[in-house]
N, C-alpha and C. Protein backbone atom coordinates (compact mmCIF):
# COMPACT_ATOMS: atom_id res chain seq x y z
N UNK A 1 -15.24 -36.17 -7.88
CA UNK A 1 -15.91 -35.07 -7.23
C UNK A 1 -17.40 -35.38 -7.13
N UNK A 2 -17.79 -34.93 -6.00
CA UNK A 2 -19.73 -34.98 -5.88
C UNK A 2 -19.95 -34.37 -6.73
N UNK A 3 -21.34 -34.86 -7.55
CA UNK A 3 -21.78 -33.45 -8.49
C UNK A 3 -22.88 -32.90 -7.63
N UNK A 4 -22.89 -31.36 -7.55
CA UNK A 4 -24.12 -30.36 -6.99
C UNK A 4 -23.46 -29.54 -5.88
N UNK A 5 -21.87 -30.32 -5.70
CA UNK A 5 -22.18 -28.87 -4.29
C UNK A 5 -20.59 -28.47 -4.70
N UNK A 6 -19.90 -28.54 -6.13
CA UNK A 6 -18.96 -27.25 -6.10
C UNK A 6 -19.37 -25.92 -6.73
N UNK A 7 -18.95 -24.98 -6.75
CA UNK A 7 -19.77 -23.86 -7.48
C UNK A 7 -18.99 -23.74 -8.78
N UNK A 8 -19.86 -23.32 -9.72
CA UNK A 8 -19.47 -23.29 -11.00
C UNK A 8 -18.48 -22.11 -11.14
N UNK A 9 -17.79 -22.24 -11.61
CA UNK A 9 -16.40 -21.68 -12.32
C UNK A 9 -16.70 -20.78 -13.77
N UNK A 10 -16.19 -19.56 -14.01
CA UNK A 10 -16.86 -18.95 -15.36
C UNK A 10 -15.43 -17.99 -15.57
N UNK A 11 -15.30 -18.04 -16.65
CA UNK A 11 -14.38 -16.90 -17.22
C UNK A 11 -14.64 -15.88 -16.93
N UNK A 12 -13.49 -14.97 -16.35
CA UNK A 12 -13.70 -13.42 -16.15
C UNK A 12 -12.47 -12.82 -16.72
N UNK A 13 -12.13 -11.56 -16.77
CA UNK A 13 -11.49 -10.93 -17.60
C UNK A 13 -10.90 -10.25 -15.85
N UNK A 14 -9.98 -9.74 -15.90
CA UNK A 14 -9.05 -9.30 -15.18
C UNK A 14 -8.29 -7.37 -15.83
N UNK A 15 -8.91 -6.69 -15.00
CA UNK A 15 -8.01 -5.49 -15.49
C UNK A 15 -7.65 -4.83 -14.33
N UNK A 16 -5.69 -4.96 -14.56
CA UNK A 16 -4.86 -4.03 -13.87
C UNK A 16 -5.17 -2.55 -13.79
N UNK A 17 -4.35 -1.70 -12.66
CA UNK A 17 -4.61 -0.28 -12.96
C UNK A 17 -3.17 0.03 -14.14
N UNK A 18 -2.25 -0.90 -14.17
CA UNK A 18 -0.99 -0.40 -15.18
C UNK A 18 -1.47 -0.55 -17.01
N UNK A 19 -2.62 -1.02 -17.17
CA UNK A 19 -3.50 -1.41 -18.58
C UNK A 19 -3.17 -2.99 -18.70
N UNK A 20 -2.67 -3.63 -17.90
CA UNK A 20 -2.58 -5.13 -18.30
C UNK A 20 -4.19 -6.03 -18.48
N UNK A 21 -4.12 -7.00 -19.36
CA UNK A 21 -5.65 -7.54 -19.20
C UNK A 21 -5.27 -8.38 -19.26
N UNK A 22 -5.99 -10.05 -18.40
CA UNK A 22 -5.85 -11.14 -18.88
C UNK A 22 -7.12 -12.05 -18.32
N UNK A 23 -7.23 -13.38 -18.63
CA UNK A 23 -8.44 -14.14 -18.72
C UNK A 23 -7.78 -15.04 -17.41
N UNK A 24 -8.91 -15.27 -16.65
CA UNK A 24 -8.37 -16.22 -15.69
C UNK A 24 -10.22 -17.12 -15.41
N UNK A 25 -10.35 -17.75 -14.32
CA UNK A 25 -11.66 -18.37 -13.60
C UNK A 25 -11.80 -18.37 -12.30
N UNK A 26 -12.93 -17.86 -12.56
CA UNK A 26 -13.57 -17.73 -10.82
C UNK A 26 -15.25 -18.27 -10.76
N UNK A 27 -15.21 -17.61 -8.91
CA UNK A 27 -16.50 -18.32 -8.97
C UNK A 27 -17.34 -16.78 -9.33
N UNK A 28 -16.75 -15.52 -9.28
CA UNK A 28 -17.09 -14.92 -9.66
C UNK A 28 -18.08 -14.82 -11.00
N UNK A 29 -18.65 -14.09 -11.16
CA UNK A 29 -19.16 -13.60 -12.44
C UNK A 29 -18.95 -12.53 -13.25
N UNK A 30 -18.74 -11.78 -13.04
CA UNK A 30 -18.44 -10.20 -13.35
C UNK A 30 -16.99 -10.47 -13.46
N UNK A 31 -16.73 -9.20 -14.22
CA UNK A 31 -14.93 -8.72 -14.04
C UNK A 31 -14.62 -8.10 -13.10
N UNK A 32 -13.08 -8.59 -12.72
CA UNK A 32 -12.25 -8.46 -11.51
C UNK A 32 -11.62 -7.06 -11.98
N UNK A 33 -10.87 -6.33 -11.34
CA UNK A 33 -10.18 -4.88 -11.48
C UNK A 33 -9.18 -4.95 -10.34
N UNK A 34 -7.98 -4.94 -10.42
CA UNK A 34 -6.86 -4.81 -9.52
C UNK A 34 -5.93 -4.03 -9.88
N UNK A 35 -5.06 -3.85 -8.49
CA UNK A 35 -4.51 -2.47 -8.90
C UNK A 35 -2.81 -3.04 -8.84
N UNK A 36 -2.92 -4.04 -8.80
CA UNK A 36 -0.86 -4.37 -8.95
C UNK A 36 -1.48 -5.87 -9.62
N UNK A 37 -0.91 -5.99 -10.42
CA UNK A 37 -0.57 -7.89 -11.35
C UNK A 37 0.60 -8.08 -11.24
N UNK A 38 0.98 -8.90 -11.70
CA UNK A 38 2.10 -9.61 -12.11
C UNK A 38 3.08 -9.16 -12.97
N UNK A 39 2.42 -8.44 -13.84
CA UNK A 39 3.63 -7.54 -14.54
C UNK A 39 3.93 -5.86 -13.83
N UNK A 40 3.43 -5.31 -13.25
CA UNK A 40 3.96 -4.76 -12.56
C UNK A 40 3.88 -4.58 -11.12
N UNK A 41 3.79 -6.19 -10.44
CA UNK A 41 4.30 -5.94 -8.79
C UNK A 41 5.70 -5.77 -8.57
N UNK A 42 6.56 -5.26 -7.72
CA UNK A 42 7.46 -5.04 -6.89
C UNK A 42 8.18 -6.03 -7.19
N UNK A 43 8.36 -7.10 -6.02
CA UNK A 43 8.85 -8.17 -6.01
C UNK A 43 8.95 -9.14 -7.78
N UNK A 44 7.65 -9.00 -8.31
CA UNK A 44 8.05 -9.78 -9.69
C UNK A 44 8.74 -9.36 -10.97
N UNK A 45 9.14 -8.23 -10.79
CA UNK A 45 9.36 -7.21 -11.80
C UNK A 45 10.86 -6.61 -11.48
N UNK A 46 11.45 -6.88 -10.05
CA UNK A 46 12.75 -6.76 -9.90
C UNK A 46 12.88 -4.68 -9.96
N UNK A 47 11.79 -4.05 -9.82
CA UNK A 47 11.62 -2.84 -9.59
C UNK A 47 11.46 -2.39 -8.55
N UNK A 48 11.95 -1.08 -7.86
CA UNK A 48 10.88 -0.12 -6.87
C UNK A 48 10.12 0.40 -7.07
N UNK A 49 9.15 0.04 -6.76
CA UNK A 49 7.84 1.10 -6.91
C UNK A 49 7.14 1.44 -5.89
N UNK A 50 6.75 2.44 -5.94
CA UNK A 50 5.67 3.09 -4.48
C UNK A 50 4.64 3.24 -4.90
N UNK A 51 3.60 2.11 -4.25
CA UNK A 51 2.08 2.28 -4.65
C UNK A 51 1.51 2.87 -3.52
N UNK A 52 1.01 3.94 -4.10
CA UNK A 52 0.20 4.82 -3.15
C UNK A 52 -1.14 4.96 -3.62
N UNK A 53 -1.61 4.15 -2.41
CA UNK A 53 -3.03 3.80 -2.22
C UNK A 53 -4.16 4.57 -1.55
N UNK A 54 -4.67 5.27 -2.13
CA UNK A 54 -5.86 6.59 -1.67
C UNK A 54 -5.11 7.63 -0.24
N UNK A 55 -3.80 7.87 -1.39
CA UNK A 55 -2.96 8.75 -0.14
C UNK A 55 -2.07 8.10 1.51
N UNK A 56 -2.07 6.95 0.77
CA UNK A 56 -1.63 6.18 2.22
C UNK A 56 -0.12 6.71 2.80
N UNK A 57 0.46 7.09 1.73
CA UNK A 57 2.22 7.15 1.95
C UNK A 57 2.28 9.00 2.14
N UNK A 58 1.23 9.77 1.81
CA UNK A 58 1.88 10.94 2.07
C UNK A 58 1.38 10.79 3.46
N UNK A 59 -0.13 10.71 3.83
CA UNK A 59 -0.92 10.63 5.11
C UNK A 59 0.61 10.37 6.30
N UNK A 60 1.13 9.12 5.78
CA UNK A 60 2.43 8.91 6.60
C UNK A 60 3.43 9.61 6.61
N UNK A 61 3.94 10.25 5.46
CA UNK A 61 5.07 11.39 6.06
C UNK A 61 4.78 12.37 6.35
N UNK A 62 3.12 13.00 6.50
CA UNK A 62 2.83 13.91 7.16
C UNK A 62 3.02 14.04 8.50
N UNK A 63 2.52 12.30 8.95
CA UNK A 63 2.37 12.17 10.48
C UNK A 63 3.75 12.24 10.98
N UNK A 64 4.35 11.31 10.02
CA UNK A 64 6.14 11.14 11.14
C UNK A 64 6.82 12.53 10.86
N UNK A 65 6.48 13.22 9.98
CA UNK A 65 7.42 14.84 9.69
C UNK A 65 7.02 15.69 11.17
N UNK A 66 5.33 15.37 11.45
CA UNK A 66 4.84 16.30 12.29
C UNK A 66 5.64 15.45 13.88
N UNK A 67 5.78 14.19 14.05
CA UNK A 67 6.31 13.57 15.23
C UNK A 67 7.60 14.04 15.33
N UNK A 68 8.41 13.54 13.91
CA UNK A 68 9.73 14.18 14.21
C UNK A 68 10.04 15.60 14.63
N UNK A 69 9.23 16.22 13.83
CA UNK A 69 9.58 18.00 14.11
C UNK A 69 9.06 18.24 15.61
N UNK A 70 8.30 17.54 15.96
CA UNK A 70 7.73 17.48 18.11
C UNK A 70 9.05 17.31 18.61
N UNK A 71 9.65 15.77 18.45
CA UNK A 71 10.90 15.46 19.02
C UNK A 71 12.25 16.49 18.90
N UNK A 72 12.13 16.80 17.78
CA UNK A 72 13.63 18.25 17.89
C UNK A 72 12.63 19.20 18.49
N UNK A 73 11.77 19.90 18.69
CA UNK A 73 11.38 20.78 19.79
C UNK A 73 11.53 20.48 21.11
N UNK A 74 11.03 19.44 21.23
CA UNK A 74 11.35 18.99 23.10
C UNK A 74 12.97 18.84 22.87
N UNK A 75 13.54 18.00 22.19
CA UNK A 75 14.90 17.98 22.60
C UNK A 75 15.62 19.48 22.74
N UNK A 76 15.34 20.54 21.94
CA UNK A 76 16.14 21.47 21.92
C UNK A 76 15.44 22.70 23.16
N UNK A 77 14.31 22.42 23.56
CA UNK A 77 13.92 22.91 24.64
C UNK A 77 14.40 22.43 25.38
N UNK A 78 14.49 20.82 25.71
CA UNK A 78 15.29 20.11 26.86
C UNK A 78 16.53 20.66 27.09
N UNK A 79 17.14 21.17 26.10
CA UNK A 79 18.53 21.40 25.98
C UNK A 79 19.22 22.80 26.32
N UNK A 80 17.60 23.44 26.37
CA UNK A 80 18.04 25.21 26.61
C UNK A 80 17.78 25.13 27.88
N UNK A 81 16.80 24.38 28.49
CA UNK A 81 16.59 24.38 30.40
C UNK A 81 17.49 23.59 31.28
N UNK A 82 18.56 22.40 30.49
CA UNK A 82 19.63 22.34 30.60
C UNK A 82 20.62 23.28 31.39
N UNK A 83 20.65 24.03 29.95
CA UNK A 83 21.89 24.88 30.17
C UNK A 83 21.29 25.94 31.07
N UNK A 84 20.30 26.37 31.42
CA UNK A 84 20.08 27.71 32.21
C UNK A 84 20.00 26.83 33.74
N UNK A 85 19.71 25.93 33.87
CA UNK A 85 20.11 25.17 35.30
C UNK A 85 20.60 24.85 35.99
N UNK A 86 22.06 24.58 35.20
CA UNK A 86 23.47 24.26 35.36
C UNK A 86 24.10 25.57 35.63
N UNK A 87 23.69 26.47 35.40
CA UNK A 87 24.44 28.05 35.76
C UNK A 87 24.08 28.32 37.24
């Protein structure tokens, strides 16, 4: 390796939002803070979990509850001007 142009590397401490801590290196300086590790992501842990991230997942079944409940109104309006047309 050249010496002078990689950046130095320093221990930082790592804290999950589940209380996990562990030591890793960066070019960082300060401590890192994350909100899924390794002991409890999804995929590594063979669990379901729903991480809901500053309201991301209700924000969404608000929206599709309010789309869906549009779509059965037009359909069942569609369905009453239907039938009074056909008479």
């Amino acid at each position: 390796m050249k010496t002078g142009i990689h950046p130095a590397y320093h221990d930082v401490k790592v804290h999950c939002a589940c209380g996990n801590n562990f030591t890793t290196r960066s070019t960082s300086k300060s401590d890192i803070g994350v909100e899924i590790c390794s002991n409890c992501h999804p995929f590594l842990t063979g669990k379901q979990k729903l991480v809901d991230t500053a309201g991301r997942v209700e924000r969404f079944n608000r929206k599709f509850a309010k789309s869906d409940a549009g779509k059965k109104a037009a359909a069942s309006k569609g369905q009453a001007g239907k039938s009074v047309a056909t008479k």
